[in-house]
Structures are given as structure tokens and as C-alpha cells.
C-alpha atoms as a PDB file:
ATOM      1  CA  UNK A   1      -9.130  28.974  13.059  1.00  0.00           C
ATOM      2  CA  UNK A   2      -7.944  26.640  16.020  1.00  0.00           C
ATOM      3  CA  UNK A   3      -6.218  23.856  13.794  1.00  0.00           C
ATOM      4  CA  UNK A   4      -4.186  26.855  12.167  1.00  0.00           C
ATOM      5  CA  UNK A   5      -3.153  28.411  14.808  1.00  0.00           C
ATOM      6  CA  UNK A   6      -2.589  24.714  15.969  1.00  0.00           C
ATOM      7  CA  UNK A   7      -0.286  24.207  12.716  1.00  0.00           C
ATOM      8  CA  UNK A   8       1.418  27.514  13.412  1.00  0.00           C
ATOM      9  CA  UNK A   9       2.884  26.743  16.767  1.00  0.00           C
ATOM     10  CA  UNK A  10       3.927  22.871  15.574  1.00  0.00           C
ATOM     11  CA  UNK A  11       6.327  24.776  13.171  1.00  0.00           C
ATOM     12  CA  UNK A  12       7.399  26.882  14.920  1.00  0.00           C
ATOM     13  CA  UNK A  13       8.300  24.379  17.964  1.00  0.00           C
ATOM     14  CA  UNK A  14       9.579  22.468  14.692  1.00  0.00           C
ATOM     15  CA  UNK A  15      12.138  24.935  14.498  1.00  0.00           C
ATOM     16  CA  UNK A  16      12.962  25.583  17.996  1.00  0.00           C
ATOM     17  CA  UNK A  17      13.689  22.564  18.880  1.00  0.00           C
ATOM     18  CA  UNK A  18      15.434  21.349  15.337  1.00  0.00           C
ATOM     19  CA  UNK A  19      17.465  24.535  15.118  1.00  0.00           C
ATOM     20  CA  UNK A  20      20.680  22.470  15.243  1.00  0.00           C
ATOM     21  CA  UNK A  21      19.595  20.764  11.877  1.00  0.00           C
ATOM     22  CA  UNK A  22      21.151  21.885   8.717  1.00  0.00           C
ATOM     23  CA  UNK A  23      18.403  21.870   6.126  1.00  0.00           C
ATOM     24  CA  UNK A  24      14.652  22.254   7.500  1.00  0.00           C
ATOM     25  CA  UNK A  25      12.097  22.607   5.105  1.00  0.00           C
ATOM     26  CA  UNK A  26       8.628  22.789   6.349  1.00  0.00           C
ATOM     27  CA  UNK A  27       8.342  20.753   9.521  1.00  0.00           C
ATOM     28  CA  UNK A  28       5.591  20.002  12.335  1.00  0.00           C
ATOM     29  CA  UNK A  29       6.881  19.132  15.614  1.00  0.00           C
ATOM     30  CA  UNK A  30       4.313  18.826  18.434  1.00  0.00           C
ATOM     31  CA  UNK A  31       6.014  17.862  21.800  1.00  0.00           C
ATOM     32  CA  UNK A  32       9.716  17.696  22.180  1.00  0.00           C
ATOM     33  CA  UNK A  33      12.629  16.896  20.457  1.00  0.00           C
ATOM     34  CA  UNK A  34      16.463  16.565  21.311  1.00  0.00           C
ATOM     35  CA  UNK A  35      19.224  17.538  18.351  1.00  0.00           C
ATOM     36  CA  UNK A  36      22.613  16.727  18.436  1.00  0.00           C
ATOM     37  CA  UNK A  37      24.409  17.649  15.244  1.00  0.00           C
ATOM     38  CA  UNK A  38      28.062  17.526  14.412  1.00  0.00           C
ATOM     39  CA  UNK A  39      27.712  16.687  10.788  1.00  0.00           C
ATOM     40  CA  UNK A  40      24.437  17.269   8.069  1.00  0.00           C
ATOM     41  CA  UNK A  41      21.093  16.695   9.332  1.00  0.00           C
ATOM     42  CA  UNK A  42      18.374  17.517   6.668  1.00  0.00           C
ATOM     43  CA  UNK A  43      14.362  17.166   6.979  1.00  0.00           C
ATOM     44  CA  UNK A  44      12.376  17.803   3.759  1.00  0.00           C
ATOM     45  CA  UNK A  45       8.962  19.621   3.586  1.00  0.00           C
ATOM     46  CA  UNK A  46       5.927  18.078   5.048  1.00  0.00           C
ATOM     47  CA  UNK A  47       7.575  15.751   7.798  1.00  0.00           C
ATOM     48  CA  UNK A  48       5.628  15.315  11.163  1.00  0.00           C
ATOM     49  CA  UNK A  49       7.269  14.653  14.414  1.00  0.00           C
ATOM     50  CA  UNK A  50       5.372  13.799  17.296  1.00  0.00           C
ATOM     51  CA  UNK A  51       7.206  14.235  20.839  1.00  0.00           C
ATOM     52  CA  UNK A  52       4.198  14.479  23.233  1.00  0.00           C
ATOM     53  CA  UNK A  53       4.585  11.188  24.803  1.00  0.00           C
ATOM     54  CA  UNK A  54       7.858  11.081  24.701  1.00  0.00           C
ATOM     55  CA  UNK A  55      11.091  13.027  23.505  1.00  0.00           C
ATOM     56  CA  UNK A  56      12.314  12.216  20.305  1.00  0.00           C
ATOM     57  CA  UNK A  57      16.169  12.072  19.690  1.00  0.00           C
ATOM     58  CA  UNK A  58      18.433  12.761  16.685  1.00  0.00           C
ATOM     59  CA  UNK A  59      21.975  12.485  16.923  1.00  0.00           C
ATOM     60  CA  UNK A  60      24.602  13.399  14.021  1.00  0.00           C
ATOM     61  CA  UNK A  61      28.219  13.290  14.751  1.00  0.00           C
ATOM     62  CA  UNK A  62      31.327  14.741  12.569  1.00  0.00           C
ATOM     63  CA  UNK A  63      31.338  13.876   9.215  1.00  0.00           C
ATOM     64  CA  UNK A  64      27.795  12.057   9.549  1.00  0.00           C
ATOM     65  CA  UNK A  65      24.358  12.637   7.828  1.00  0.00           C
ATOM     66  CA  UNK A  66      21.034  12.316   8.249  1.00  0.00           C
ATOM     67  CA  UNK A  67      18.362  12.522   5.817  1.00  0.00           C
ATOM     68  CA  UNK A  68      14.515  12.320   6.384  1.00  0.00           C
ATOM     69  CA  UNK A  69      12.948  12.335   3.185  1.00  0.00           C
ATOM     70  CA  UNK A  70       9.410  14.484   2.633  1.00  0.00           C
ATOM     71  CA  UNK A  71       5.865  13.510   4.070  1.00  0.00           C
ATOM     72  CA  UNK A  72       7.644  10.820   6.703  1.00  0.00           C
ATOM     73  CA  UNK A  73       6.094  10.541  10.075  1.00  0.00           C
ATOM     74  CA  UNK A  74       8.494   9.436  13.545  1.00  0.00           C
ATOM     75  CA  UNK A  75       6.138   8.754  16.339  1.00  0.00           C
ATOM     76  CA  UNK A  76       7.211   9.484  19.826  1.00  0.00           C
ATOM     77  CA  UNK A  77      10.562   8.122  21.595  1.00  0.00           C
ATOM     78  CA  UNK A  78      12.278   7.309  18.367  1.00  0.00           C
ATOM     79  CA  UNK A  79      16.001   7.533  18.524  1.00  0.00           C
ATOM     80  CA  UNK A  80      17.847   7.973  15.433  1.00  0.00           C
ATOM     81  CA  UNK A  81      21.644   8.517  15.324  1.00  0.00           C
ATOM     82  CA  UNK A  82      23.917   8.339  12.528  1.00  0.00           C
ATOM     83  CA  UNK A  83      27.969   8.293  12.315  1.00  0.00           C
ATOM     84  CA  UNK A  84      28.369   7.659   8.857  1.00  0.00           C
ATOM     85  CA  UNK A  85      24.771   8.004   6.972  1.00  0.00           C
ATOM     86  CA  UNK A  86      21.331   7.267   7.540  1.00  0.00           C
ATOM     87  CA  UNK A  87      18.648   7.956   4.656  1.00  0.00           C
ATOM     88  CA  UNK A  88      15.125   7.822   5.248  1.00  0.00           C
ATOM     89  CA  UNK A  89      13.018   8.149   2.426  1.00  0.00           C
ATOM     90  CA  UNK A  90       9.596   9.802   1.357  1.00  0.00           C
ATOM     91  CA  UNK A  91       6.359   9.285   3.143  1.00  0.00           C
ATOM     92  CA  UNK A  92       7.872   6.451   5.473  1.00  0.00           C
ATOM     93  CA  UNK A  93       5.884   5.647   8.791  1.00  0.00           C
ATOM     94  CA  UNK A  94       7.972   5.195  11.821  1.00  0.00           C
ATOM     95  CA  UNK A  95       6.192   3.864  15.193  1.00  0.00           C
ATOM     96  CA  UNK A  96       7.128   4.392  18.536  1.00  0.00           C
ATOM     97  CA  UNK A  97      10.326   3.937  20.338  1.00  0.00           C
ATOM     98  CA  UNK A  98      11.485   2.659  17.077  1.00  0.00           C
ATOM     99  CA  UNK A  99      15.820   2.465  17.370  1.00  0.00           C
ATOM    100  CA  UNK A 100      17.780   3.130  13.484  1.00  0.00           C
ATOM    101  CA  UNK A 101      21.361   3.628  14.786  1.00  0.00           C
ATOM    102  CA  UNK A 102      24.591   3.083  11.341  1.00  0.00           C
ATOM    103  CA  UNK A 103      27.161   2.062  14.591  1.00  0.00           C
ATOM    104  CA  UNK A 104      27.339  -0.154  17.282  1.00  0.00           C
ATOM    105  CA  UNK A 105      29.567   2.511  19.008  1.00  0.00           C
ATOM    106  CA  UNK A 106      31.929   0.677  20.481  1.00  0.00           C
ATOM    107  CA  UNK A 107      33.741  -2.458  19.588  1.00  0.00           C
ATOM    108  CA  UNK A 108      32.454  -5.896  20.868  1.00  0.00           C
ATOM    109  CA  UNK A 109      36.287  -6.832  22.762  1.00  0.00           C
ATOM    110  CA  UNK A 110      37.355  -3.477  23.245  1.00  0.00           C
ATOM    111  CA  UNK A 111      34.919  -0.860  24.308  1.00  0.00           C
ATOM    112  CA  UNK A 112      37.650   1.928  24.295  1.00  0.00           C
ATOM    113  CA  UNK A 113      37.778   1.378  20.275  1.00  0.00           C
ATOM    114  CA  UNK A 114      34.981   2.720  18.245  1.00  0.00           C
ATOM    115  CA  UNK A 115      32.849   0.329  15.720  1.00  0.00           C
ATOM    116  CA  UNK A 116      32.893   0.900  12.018  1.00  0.00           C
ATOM    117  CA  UNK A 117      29.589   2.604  11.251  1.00  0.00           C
ATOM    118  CA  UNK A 118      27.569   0.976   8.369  1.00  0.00           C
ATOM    119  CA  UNK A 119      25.222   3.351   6.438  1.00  0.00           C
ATOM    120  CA  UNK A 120      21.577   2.658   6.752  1.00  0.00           C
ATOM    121  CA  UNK A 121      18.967   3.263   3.877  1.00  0.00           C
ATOM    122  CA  UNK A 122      14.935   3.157   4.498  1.00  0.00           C
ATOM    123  CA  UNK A 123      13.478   3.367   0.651  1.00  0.00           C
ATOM    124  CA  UNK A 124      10.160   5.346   0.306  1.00  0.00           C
ATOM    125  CA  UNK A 125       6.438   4.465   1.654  1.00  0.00           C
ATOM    126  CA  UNK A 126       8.090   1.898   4.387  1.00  0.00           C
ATOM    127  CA  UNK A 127       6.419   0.977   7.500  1.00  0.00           C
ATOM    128  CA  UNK A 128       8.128   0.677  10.752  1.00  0.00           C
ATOM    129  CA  UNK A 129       6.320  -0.727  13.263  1.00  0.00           C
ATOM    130  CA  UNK A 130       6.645  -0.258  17.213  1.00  0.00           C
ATOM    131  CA  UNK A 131       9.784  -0.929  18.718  1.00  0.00           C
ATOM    132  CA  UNK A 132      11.848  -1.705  16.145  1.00  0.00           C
ATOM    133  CA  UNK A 133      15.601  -1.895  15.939  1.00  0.00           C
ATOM    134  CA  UNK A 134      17.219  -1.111  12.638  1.00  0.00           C
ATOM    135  CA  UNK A 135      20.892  -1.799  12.891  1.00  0.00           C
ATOM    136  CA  UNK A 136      24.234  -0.682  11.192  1.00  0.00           C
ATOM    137  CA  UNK A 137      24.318  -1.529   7.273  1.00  0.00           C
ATOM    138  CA  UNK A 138      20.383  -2.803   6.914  1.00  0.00           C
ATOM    139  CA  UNK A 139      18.829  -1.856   3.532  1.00  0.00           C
ATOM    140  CA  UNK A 140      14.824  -1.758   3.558  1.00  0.00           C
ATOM    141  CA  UNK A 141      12.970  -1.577   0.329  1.00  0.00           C
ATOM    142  CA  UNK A 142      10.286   0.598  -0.738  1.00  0.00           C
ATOM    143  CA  UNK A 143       6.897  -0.550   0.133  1.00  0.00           C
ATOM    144  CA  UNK A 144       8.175  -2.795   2.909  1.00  0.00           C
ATOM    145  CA  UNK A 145       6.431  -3.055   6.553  1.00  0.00           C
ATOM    146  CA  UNK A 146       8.601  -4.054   9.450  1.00  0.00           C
ATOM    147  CA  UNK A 147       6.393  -5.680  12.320  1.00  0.00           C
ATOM    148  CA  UNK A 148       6.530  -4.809  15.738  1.00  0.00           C
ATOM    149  CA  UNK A 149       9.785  -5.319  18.210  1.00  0.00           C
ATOM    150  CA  UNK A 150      11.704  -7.123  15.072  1.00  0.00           C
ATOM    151  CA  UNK A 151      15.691  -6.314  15.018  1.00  0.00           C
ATOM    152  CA  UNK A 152      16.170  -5.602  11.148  1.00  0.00           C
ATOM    153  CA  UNK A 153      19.841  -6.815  10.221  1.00  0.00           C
ATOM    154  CA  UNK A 154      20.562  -6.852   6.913  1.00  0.00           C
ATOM    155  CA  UNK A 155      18.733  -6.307   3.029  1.00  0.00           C
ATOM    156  CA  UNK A 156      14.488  -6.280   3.334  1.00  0.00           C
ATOM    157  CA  UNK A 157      13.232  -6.906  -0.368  1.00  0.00           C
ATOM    158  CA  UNK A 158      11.164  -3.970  -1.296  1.00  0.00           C
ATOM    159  CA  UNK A 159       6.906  -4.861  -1.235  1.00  0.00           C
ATOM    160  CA  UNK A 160       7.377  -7.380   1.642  1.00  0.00           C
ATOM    161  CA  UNK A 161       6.280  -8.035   5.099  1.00  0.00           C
ATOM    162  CA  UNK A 162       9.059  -8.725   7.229  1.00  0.00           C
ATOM    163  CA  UNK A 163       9.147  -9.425  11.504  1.00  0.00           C
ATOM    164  CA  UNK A 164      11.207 -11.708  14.087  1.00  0.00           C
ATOM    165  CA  UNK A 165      14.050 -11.413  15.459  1.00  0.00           C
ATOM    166  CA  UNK A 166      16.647 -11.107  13.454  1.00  0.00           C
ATOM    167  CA  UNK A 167      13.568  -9.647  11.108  1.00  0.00           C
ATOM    168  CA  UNK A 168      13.006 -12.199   8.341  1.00  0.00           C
ATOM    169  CA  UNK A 169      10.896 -11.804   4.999  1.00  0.00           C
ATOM    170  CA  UNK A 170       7.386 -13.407   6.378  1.00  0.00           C
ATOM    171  CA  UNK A 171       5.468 -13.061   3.022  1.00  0.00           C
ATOM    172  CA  UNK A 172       5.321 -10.830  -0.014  1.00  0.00           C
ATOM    173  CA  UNK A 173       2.848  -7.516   0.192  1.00  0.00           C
ATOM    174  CA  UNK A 174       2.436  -8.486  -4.413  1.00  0.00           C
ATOM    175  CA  UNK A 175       0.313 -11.655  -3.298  1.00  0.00           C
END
């Protein structure tokens, strides 16, 4: 009786705090979260958030989108914020404080001018360790696990273990 009345109230926090998303299906929030859409956010059935530890933060802005796939976890602190697209897919794991941003938002020379945003794809059944960056226009395959603190810049072959800074393929997940 306690762990449904337990699931009850992490749905329904689900949808008080994501009631700026555009498509919810059926999510479990415990803790808090902070939405900020302008464009089309979208989390499929069966994703968990947890915002106990620390507030979790999605960000959508005009003409942007955001898609969490179904059955993915994001662990507390995460900040995800999309310009242009960012598409996670099914049952990925995303650690703490980890950072998945599709613009730099502003330029390098001129911070008054805006970056071009790069969209981002996570496949499904990825791993995203703690504290990990995932910058504008990076591609990670399905079945890939991103060690802790790595910066991910670019294409991650699916079924491989990748870390470092800039993240770098360390070994195959086949062997």
C-alpha cells in the first residue's frame, strides 16, 4: 500500500512540475524539476526523474525539441536544453549533474551573436555516467557507456566504452 501511494504522488509531482511539457505520457518525478518550454518537449511512458538531491532542469526554446524516449532514467542536477533538437532514446541511463546542451549560446568573438545550435542524438540503452558534458552536434550509439566527467564532442560508435576529455572510444563493449 505505501509504495503505491508512493507511485501516486511521483506522478502526480511528474505532472506538476512538467506541466509546461507538450507530450507527457506516464512519468515519475520524485523531487523537483524546472521547465522552460518555448518549443516541443515530449517524455514517453515509463521515464523516471529523480530531483531530490538536486533540481533537475529542462529548457526548450522557440522552434526547439526535446525528446526523452520511454523507460530512460535522469538522475538529479541534470541540465538539458535544446535550441534546435535533442533526442534521447529508450531506456538510456543518465547520472548526475550530467550537461547535454545542441548550442553553445553565444558566439566565441562576439557574445551579443547567438551560436548555431547542432542537434544532439543519444541512441537507445546508453549509459551516461556522472558529470558528463554532451555538446552541440555529438551522436552516441546505442549500447554505448560514457564514463564519468568525459566532454563527448562528436560521433560515439554504438556498443563501446568511451571517457576522457574530449571523450574518446577506450574499448569495444562486443569483446
Amino acid at each position: 500500500m505505501r509504495s503505491t501511494v508512493a507511485s501516486l504522488l511521483e506522478h502526480l509531482n511528474a505532472r506538476w512540475h512538467l506541466r509546461g511539457a507538450t507530450t507527457l505520457g506516464t512519468v515519475r518525478l520524485r523531487g523537483r524539476a524546472r521547465v522552460v518550454n518555448q518549443g516541443t518537449m515530449t517524455f514517453a511512458d515509463r521515464v523516471r526523474l529523480e530531483g531530490q538531491l538536486g533540481r533537475l532542469h529542462f529548457y526548450v526554446g522557440p522552434h526547439g525539441t526535446l525528446e526523452v524516449g520511454e523507460g530512460t532514467f535522469i538522475n538529479y542536477s541534470a541540465d538539458i536544453a535544446s535550441v534546435r533538437a535533442i533526442t534521447i532514446g529508450r531506456n538510456v541511463l543518465i547520472g548526475p549533474q550530467v550537461i547535454i546542451l545542441d548550442t553553445n549560446f553565444h558566439d566565441i568573438g562576439d557574445r551579443t551573436r547567438s551560436d548555431a545550435p547542432s542537434p544532439v542524438v543519444i541512441e537507445d540503452d546508453v549509459w551516461i555516467g556522472t558529470r558528463v558534458t554532451v555538446l552541440p552536434g555529438s551522436h552516441i550509439g546505442a549500447g554505448a557507456v560514457i564514463g564519468a566527467h568525459a566532454v563527448v564532442n562528436g560521433v560515439i560508435p554504438p556498443r563501446t566504452f568511451a571517457g576522457g576529455v574530449p571523450a574518446r572510444v577506450i574499448r569495444s563493449l562486443d569483446d
